[in-house]
N, C-alpha and C. Protein backbone atom coordinates (compact mmCIF):
# COMPACT_ATOMS: atom_id res chain seq x y z
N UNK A 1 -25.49 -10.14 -53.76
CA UNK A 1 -24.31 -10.96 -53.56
C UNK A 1 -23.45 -10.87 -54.81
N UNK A 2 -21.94 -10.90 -54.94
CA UNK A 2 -21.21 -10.26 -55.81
C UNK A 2 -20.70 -11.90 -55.95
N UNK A 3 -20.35 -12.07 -57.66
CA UNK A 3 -20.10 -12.95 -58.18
C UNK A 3 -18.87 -13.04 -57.92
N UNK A 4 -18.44 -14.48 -57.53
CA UNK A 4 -16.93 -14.80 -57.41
C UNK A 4 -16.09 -15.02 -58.32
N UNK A 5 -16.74 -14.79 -59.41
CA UNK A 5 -15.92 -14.93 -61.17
C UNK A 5 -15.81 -13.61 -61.43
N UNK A 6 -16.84 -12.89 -61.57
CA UNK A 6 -16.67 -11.87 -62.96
C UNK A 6 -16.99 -10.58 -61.53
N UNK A 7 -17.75 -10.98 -60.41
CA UNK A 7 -17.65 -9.74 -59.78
C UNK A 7 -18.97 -8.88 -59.98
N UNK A 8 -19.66 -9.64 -60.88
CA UNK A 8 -21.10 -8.62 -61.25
C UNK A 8 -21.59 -8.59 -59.50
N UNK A 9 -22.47 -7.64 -59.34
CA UNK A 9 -23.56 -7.23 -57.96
C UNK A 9 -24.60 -8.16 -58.22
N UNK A 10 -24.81 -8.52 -59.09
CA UNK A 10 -26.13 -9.41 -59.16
C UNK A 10 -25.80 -10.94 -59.60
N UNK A 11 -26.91 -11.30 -58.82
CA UNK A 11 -26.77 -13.06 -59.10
C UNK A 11 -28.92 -13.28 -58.34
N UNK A 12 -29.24 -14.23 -58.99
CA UNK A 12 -30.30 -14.91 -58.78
C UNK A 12 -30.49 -16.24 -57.97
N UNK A 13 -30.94 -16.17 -57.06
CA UNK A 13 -31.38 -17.35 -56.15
C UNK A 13 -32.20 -18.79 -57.01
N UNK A 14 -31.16 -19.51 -57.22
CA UNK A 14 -31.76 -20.77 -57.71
C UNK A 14 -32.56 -21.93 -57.24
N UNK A 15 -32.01 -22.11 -55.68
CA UNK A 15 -32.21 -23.14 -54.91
C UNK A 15 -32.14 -22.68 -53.54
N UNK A 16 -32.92 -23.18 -52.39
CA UNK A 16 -32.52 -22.32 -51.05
C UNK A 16 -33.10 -23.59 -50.02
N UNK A 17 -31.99 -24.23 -49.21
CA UNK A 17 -32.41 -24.87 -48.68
C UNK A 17 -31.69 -24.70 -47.23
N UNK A 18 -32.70 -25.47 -45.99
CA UNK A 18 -31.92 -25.29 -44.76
C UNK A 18 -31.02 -26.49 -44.47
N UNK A 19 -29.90 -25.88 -44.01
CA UNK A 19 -29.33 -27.70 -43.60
C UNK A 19 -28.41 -27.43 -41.87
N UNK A 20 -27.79 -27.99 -41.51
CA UNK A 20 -27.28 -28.42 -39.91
C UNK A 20 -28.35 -27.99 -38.85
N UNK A 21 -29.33 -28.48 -39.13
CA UNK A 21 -30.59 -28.88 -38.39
C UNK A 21 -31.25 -27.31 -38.41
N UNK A 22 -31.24 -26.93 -39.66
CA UNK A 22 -32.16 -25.53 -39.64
C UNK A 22 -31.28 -24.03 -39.01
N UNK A 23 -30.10 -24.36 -39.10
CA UNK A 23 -29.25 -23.38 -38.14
C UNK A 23 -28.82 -22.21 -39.22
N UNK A 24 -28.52 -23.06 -40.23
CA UNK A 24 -27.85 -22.43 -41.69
C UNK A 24 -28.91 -22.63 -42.88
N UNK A 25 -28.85 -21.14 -43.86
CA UNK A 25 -29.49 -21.55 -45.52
C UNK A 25 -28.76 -21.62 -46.07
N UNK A 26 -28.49 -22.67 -46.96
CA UNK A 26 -27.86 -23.01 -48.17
C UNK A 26 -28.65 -22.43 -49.75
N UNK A 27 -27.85 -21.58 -50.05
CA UNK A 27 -28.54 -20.82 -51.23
C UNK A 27 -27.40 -21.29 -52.48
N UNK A 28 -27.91 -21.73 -53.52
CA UNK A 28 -27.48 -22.14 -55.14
C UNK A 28 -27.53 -20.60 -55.79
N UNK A 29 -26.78 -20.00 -56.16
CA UNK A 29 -26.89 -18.66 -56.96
C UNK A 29 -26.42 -18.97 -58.71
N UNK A 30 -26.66 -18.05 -59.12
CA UNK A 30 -26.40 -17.93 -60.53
C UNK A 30 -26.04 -16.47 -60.94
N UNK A 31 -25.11 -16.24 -61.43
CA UNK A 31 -24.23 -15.00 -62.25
C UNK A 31 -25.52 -14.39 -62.90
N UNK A 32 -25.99 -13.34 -63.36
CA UNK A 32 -26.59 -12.40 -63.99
C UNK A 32 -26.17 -12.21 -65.26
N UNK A 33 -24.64 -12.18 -64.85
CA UNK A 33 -23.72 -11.76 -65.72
C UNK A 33 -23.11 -12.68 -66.98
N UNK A 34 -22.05 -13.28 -65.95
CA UNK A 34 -21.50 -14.44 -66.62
C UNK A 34 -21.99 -16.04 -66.64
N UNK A 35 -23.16 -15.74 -66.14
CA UNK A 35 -23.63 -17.02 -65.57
C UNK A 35 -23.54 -18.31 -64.47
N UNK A 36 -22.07 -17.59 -63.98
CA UNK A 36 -21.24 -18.91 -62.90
C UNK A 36 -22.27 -18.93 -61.96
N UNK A 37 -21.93 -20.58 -61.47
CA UNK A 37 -22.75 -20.94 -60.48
C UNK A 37 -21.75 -21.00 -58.98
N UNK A 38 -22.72 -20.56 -57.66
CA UNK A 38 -21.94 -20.45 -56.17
C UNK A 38 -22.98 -20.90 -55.59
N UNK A 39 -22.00 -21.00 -54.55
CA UNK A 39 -22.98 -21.88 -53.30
C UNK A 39 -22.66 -20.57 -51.80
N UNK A 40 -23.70 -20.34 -51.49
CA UNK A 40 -23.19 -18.83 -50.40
C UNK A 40 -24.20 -19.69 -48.95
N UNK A 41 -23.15 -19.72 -47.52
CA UNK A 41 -24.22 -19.73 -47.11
C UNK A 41 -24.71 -18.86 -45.56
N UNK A 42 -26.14 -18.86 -45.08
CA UNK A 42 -26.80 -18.09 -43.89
C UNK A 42 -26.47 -18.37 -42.90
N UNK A 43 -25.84 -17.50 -41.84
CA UNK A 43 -25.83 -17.87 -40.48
C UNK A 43 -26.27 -17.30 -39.24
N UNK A 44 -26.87 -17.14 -38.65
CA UNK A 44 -27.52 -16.06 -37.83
C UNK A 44 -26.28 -15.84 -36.82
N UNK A 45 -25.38 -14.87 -36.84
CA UNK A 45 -24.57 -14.28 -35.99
C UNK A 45 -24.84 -13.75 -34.56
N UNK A 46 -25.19 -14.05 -33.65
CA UNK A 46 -25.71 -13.49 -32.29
C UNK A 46 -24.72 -14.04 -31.24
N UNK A 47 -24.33 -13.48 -30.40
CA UNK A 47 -23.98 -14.68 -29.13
C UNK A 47 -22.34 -14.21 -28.86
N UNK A 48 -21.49 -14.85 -29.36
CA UNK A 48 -20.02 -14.46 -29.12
C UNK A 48 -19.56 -14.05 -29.99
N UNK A 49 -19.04 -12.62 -29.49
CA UNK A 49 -18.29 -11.30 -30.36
C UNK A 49 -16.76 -11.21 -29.93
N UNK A 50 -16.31 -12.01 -29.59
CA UNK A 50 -14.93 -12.04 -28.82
C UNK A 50 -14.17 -13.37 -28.56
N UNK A 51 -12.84 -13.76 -28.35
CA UNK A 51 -12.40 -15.01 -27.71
C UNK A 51 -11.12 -13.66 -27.32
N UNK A 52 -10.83 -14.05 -25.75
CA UNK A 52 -10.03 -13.74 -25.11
C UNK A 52 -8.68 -15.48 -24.50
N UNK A 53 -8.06 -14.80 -25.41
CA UNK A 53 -7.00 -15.67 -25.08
C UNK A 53 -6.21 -15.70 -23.82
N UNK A 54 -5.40 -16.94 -23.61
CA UNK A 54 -4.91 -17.21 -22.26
C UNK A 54 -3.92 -16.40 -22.16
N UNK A 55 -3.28 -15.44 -23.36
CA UNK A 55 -2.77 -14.20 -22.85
C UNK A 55 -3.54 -13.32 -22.56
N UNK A 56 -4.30 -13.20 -22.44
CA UNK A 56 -5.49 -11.49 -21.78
C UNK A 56 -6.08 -10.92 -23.15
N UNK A 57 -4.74 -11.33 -24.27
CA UNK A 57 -5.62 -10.76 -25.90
C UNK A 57 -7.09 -10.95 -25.99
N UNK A 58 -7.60 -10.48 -26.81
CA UNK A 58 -8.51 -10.62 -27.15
C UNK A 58 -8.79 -10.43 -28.68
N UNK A 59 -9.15 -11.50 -29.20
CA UNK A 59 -9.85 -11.38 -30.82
C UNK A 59 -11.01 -11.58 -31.09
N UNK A 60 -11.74 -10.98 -32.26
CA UNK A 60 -13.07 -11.75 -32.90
C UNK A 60 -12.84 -13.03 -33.12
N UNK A 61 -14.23 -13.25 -32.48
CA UNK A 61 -14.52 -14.71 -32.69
C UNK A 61 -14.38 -15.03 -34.02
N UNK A 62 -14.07 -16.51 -34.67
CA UNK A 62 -13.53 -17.07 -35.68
C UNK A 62 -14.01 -18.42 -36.06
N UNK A 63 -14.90 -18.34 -36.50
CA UNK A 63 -15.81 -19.80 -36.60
C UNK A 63 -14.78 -20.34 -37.15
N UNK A 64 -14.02 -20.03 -38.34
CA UNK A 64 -13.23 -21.02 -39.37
C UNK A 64 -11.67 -21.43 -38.39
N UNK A 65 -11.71 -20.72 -37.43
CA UNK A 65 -10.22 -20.89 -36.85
C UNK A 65 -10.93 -22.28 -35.65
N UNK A 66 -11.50 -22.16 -35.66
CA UNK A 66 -12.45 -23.29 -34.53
C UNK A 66 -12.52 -24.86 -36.05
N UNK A 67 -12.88 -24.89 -36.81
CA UNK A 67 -12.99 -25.08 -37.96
C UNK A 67 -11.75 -26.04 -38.33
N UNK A 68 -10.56 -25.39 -38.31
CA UNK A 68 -9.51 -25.41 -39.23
C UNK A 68 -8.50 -26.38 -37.68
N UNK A 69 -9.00 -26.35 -36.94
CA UNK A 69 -8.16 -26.86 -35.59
C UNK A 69 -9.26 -28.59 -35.08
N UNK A 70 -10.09 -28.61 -35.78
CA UNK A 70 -11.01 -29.38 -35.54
C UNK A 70 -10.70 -30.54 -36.92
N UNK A 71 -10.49 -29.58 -38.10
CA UNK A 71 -10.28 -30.22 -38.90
C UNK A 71 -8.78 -31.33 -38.98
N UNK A 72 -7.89 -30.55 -38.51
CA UNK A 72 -6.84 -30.84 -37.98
C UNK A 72 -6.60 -32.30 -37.08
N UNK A 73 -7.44 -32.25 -36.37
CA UNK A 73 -7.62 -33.55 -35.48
C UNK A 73 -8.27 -34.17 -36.47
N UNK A 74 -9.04 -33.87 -37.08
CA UNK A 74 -9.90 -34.90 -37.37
C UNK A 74 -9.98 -35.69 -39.09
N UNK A 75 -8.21 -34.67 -39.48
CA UNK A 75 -8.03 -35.42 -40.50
C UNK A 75 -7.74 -37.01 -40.56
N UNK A 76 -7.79 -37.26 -41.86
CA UNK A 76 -7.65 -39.19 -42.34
C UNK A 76 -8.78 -40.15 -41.29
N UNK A 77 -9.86 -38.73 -40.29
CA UNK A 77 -10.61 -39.90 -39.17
C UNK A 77 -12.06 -40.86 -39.77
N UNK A 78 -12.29 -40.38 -41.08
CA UNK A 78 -13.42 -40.65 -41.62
C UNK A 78 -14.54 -39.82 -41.70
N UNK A 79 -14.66 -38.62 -41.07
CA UNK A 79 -15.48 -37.74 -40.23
C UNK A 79 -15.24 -36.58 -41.59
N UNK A 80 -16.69 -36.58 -42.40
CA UNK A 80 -17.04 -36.09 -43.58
C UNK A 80 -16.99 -34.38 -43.01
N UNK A 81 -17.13 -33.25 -44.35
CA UNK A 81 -17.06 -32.03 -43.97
C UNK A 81 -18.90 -31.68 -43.24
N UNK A 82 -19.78 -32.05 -43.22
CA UNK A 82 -20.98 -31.53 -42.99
C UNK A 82 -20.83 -32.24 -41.54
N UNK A 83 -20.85 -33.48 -41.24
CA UNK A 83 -20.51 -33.52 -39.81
C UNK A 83 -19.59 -32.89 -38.55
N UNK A 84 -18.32 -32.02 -39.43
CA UNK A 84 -17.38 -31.36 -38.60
C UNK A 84 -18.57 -30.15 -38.38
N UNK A 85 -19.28 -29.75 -39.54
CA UNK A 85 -19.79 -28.19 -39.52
C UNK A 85 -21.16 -28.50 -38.46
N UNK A 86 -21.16 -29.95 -38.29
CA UNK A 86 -22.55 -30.12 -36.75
C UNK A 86 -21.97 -30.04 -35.85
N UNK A 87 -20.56 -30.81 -35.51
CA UNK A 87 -19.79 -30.13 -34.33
C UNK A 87 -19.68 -29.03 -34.20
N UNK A 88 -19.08 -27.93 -35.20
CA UNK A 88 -18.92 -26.70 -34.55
C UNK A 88 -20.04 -26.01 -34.21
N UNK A 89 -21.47 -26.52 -35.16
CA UNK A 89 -22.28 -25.97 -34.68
C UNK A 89 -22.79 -26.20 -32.83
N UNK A 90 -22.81 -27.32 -32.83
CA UNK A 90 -23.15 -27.53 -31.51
C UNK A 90 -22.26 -26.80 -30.33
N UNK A 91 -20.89 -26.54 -31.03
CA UNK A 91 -19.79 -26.15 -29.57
C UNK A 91 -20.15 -24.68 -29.57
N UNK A 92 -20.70 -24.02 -30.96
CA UNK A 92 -21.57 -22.39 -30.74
C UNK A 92 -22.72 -22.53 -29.86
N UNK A 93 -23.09 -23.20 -30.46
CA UNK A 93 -24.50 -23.32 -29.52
C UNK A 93 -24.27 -23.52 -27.77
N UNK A 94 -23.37 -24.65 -27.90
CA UNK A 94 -23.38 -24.44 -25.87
C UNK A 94 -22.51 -23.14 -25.84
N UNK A 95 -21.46 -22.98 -26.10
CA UNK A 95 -20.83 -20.90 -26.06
C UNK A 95 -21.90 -20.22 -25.86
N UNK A 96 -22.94 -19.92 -26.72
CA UNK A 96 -23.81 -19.13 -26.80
C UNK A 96 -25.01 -18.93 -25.76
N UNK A 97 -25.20 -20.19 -25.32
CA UNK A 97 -25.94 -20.70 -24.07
C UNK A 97 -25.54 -20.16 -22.65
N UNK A 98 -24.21 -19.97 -22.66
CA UNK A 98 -23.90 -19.18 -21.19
C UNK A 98 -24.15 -18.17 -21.49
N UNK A 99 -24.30 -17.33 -22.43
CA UNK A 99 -24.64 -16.26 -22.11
C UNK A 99 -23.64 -14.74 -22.57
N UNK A 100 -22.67 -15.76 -22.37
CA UNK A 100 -21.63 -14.66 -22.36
C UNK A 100 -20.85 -13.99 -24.33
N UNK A 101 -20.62 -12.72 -24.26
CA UNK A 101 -20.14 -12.28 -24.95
C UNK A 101 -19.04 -12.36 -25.75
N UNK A 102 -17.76 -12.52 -24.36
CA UNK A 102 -16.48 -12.68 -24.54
C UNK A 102 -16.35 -14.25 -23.61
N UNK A 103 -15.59 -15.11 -24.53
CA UNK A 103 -15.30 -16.05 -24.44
C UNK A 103 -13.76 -16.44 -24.06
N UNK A 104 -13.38 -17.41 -22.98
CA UNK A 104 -12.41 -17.64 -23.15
C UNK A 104 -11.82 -18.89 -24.22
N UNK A 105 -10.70 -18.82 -24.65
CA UNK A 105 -10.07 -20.04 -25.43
C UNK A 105 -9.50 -21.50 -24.84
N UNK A 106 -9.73 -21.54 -23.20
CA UNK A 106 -10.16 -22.52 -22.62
C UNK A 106 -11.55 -22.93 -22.38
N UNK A 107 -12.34 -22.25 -22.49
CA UNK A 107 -13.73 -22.46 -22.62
C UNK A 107 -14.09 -22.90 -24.32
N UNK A 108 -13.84 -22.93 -25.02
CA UNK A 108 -13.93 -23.30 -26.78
C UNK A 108 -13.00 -24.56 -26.54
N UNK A 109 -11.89 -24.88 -26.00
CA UNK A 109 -10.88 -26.01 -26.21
C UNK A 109 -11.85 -27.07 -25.46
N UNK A 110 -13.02 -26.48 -24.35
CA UNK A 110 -13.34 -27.25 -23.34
C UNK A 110 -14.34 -28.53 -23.66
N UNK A 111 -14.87 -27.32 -24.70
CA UNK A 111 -16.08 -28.03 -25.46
C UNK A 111 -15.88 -28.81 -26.68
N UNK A 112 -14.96 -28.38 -27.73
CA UNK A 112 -14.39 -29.02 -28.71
C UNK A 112 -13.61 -30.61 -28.46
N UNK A 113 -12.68 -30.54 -26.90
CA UNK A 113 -12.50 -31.96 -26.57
C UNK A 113 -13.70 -33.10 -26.05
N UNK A 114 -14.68 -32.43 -25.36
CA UNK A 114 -15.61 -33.12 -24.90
C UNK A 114 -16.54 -33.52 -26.13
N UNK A 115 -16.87 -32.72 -27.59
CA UNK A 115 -17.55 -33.24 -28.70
C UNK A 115 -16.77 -34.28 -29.36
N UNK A 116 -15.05 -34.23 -29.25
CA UNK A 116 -14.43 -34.96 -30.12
C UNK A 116 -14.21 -36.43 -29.28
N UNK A 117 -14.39 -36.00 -28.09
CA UNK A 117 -14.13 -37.57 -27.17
C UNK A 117 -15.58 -38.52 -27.67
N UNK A 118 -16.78 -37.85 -27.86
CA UNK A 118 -17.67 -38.33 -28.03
C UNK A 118 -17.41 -39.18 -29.76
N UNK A 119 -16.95 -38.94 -30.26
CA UNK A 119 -16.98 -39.18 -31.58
C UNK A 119 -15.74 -40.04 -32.23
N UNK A 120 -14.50 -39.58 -31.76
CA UNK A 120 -13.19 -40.41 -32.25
C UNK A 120 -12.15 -40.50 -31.39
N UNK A 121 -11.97 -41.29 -31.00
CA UNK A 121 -10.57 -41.05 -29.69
C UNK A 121 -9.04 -40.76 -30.14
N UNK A 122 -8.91 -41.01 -31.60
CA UNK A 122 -7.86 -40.31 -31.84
C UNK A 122 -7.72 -38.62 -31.98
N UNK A 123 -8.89 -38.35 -32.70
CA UNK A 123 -8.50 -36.88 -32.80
C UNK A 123 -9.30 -36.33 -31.48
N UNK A 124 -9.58 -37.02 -30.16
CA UNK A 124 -9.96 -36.50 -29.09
C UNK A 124 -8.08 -36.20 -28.54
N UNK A 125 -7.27 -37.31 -28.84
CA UNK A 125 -6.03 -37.12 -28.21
C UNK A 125 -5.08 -36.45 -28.84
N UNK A 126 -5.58 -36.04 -30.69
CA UNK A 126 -4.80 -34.83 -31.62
C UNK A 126 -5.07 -33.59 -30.29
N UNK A 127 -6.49 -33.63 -30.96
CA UNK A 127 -6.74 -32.20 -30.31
C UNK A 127 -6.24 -31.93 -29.02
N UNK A 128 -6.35 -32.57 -27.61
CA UNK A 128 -5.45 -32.42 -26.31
C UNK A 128 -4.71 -32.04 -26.62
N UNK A 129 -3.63 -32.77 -27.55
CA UNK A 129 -2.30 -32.66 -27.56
C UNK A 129 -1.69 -31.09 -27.56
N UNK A 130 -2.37 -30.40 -28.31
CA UNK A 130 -2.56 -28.83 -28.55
C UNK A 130 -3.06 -28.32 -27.70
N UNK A 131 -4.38 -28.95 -27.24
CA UNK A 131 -5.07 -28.04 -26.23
C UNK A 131 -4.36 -27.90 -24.58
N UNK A 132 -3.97 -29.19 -24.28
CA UNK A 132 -2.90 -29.25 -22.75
C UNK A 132 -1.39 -28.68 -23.28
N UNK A 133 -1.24 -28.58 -24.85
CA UNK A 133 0.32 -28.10 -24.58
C UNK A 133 1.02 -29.69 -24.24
N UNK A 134 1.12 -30.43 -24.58
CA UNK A 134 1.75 -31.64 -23.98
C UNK A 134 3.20 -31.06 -24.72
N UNK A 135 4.33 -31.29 -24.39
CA UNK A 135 5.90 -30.86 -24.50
C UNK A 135 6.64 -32.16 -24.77
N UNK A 136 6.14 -33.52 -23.82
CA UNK A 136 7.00 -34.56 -23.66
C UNK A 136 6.02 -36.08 -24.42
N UNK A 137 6.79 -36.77 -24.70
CA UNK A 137 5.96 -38.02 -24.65
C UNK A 137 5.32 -38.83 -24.06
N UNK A 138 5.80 -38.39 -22.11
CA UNK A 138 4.94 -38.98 -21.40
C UNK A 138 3.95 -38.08 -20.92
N UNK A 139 3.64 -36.86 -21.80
CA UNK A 139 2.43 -36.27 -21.34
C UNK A 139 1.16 -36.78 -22.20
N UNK A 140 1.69 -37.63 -23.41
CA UNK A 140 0.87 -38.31 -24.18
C UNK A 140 0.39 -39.74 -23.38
N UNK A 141 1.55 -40.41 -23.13
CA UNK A 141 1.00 -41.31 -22.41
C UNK A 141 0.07 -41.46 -21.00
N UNK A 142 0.30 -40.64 -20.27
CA UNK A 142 -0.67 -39.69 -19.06
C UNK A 142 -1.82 -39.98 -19.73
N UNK A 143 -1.91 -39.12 -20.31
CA UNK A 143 -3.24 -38.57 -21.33
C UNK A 143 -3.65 -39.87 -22.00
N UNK A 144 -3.30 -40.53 -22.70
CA UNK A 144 -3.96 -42.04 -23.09
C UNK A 144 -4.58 -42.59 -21.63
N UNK A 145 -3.76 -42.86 -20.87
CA UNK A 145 -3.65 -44.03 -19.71
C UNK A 145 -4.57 -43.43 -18.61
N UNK A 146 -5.13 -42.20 -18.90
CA UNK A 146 -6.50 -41.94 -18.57
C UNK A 146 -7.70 -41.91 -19.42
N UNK A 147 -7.53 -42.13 -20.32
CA UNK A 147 -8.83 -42.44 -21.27
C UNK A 147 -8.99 -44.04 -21.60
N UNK A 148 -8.06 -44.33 -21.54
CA UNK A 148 -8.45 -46.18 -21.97
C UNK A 148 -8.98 -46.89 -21.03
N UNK A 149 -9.91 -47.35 -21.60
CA UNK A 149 -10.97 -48.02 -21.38
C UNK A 149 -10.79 -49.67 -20.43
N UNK A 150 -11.52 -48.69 -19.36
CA UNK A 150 -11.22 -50.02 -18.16
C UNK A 150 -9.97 -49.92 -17.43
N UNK A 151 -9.71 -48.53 -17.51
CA UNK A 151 -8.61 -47.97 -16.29
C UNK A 151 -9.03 -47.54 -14.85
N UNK A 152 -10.17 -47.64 -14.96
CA UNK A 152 -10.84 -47.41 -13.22
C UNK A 152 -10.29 -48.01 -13.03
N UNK A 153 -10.22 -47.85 -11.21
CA UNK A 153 -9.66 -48.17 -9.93
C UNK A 153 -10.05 -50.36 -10.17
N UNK A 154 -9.20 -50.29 -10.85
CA UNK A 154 -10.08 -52.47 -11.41
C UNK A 154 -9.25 -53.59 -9.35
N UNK A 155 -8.45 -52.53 -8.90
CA UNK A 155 -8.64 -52.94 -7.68
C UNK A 155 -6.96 -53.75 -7.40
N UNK A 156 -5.78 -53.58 -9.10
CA UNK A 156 -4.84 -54.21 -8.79
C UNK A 156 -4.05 -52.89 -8.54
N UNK A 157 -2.65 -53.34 -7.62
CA UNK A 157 -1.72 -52.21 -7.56
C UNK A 157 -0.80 -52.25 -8.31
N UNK A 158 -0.41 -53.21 -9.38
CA UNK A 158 0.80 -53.13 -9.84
C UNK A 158 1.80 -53.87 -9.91
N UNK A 159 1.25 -54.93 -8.69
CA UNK A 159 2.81 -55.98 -8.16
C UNK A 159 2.06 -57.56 -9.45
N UNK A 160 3.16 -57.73 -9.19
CA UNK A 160 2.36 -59.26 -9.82
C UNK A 160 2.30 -60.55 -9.18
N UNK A 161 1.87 -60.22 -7.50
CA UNK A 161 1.21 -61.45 -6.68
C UNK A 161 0.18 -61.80 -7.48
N UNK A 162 -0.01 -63.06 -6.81
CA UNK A 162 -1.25 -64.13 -7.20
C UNK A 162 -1.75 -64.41 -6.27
């Protein structure tokens, strides 16, 4: 592993631990050279080699672009960096579970809203906001006025008889 200071080829393993439930190693390195200390870490790559976008494109998959759109919602929410990196882990993990190679980018949006509904309802309604494309303000309100709580069918229509 090549030092991010000085660039030497060598560095020494100081510390090596597993963390987001054994998925990733977290390795402590040390310079050879110059001595700087890094943090590098393991990921076992298998599963999705592709995201095919809702134009027909197709790119390599992009953990950090999954990452950086998650983070996005889920800024000022309280929601620390090692908990975003269990979400994404988990939304690889169900991806990876179908089976499939090439992924669509409605299939990643699908799973990313359903982890974030679980967790914060604001950045469940950041993230929509991007993910449906909302254009207008009452596509926001739509979108609320189906998630708030105790909008089932409660049995009134609207009028204000008594």
């Amino acid at each position: 592993m090549r030092c991010p200071f000085c660039m030497a080829p060598e560095s020494q393993v100081k510390d090596t631990r597993p963390i987001e439930e054994k998925s990733v190693i977290r390795r402590r390195r040390s310079c050879l050279t110059c001595g700087g200390r890094f943090t590098t870490y393991e990921r076992l790559q298998i599963g999705i080699q592709s995201v095919i976008k809702s134009d027909g494109r197709q790119q390599n998959f992009d953990r950090e672009k999954l990452k950086s759109s998650l983070v996005v919602a889920l800024h000022k929410r309280g929601i620390d960096g090692e908990r975003i990196n269990q979400i994404i882990t988990g939304i690889i993990r169900r991806l990876e579970e179908s089976g499939e190679t090439e992924i669509s980018t409605r299939m990643i949006g699908r799973h990313a809203m359903e982890s974030l509904e679980s967790i914060d309802t604001v950045a469940y309604v950041r993230f929509a906001s991007v993910y449906k494309n909302f254009q207008m303000v009452d596509d926001f309100e739509s979108f609320v006025s189906e998630i708030r709580p105790g909008n089932e069918d409660d049995g009134r229509d609207g009028s204000d008889e008594q």
